[in-house]
C-alpha atoms as a PDB file:
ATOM      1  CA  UNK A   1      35.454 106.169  79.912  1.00  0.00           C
ATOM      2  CA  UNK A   2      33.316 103.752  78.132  1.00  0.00           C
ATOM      3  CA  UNK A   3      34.941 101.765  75.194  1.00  0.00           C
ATOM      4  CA  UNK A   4      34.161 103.836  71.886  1.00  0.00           C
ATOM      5  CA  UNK A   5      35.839 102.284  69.009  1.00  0.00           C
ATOM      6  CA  UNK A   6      36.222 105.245  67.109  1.00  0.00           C
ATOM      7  CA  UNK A   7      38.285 106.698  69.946  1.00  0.00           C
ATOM      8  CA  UNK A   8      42.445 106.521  69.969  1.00  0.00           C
ATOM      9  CA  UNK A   9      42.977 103.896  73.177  1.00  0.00           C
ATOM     10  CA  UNK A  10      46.496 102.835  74.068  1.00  0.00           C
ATOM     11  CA  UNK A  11      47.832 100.647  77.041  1.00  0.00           C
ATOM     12  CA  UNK A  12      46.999 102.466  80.618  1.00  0.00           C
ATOM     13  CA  UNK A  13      50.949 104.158  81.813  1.00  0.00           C
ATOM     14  CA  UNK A  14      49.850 102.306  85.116  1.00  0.00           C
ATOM     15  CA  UNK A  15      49.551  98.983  83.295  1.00  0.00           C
ATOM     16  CA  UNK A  16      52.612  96.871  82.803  1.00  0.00           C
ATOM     17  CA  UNK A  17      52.225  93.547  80.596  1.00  0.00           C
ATOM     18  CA  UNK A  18      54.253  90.317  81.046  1.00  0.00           C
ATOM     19  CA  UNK A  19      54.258  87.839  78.292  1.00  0.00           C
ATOM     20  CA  UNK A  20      53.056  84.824  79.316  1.00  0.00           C
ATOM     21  CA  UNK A  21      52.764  81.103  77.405  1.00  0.00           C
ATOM     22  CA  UNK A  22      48.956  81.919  76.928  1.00  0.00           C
ATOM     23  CA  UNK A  23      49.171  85.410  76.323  1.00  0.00           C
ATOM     24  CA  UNK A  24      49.874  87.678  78.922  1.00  0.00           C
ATOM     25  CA  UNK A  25      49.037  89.060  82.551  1.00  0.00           C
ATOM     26  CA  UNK A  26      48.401  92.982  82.903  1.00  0.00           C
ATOM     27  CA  UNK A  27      48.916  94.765  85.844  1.00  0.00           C
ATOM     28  CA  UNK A  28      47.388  97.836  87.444  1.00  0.00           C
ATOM     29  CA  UNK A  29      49.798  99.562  89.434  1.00  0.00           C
ATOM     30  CA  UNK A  30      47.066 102.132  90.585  1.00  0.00           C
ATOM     31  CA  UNK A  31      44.421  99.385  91.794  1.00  0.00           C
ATOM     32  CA  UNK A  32      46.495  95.921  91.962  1.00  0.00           C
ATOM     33  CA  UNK A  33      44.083  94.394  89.753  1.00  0.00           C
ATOM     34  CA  UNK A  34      45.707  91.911  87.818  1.00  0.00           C
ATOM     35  CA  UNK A  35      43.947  90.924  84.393  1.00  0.00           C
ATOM     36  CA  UNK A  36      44.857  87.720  82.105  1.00  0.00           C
ATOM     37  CA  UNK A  37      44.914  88.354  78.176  1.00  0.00           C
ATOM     38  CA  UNK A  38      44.274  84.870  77.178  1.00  0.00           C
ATOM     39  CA  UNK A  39      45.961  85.304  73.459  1.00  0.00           C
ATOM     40  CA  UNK A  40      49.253  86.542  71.578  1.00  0.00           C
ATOM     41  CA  UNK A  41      46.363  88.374  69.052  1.00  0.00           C
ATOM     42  CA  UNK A  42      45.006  90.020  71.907  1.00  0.00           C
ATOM     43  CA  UNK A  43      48.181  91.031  73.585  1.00  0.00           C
ATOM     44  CA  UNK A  44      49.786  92.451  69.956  1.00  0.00           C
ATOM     45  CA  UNK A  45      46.348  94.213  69.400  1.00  0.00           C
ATOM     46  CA  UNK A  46      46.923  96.078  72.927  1.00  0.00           C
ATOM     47  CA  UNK A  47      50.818  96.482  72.376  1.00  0.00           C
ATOM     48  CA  UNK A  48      49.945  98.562  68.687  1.00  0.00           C
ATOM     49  CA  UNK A  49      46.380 100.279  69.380  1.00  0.00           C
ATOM     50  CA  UNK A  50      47.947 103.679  70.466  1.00  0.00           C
ATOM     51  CA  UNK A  51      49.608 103.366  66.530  1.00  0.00           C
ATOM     52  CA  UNK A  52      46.221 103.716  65.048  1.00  0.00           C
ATOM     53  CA  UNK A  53      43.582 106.282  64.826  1.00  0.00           C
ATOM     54  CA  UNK A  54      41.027 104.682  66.708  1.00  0.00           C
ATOM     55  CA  UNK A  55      40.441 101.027  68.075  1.00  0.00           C
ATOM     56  CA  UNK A  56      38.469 100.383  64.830  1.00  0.00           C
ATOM     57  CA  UNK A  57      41.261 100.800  62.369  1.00  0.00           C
ATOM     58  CA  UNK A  58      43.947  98.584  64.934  1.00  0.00           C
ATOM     59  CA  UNK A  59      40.894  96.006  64.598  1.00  0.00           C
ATOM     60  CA  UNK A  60      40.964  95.599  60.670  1.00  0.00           C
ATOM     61  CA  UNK A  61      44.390  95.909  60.455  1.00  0.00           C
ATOM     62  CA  UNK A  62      45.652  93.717  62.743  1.00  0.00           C
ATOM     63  CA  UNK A  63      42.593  90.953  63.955  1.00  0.00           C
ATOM     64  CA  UNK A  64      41.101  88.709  60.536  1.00  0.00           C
ATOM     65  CA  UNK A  65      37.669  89.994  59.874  1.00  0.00           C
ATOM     66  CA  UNK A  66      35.413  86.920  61.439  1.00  0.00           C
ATOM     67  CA  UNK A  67      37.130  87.870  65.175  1.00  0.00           C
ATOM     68  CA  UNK A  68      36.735  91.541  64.809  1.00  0.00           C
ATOM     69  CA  UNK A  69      33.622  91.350  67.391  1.00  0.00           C
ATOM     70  CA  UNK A  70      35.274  89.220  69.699  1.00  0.00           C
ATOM     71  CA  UNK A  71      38.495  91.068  69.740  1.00  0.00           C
ATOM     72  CA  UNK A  72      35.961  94.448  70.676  1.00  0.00           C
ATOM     73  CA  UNK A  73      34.283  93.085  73.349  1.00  0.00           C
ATOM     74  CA  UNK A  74      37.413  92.263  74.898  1.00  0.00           C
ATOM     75  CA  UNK A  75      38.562  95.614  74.492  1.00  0.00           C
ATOM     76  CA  UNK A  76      35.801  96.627  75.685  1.00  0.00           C
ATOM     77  CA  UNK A  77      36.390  95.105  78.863  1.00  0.00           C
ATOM     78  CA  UNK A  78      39.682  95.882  79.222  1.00  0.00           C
ATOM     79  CA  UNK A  79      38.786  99.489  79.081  1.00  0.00           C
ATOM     80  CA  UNK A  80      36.314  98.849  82.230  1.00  0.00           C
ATOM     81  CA  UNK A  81      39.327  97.214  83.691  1.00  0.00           C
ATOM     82  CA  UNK A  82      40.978 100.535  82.967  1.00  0.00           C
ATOM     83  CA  UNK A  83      43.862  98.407  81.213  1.00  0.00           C
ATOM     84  CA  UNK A  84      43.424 100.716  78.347  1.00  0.00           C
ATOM     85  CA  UNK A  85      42.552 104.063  78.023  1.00  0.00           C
ATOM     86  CA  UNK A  86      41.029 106.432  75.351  1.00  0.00           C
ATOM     87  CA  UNK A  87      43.803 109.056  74.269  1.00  0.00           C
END
């Protein structure tokens, strides 16, 4: 599924995060990828976007408005990473 921010997304049920000092490591227990999330923001954002509507709405309430677009293209490839998924 491509990333749609309008779209519910929450953490994959294959993915399992460990905190880490930079931010965390995410595994896929279905293809052994292993991804890095190289911030706390990032790692909260993931943690909390299955609590909003849609990925836009986690965005403004949780990620200050000049990192918005950085914070979606990251989720955007996360979801390619299958890391998250659209609900």
């Amino acid at each position: 599924m491509a990333f749609d921010p309008q779209v519910r997304w929450g953490l994959n049920g294959q993915v399992s995060l460990r905190d880490e000092e930079f931010g965390a490591l995410a595994y896929h227990h279905g293809t052994r990828r292993l991804v890095f999330l190289k911030s706390r923001g990032l790692v909260e954002l993931v943690r909390h976007l299955d609590q909003y509507d849609n990925a836009d709405l986690a965005l403004d309430a949780l990620v200050a408005t000049e990192e918005r677009g950085r914070y979606r293209t990251a989720l955007a490839s996360l979801a390619a990473s299958e890391v998250i998924r659209g609900r």
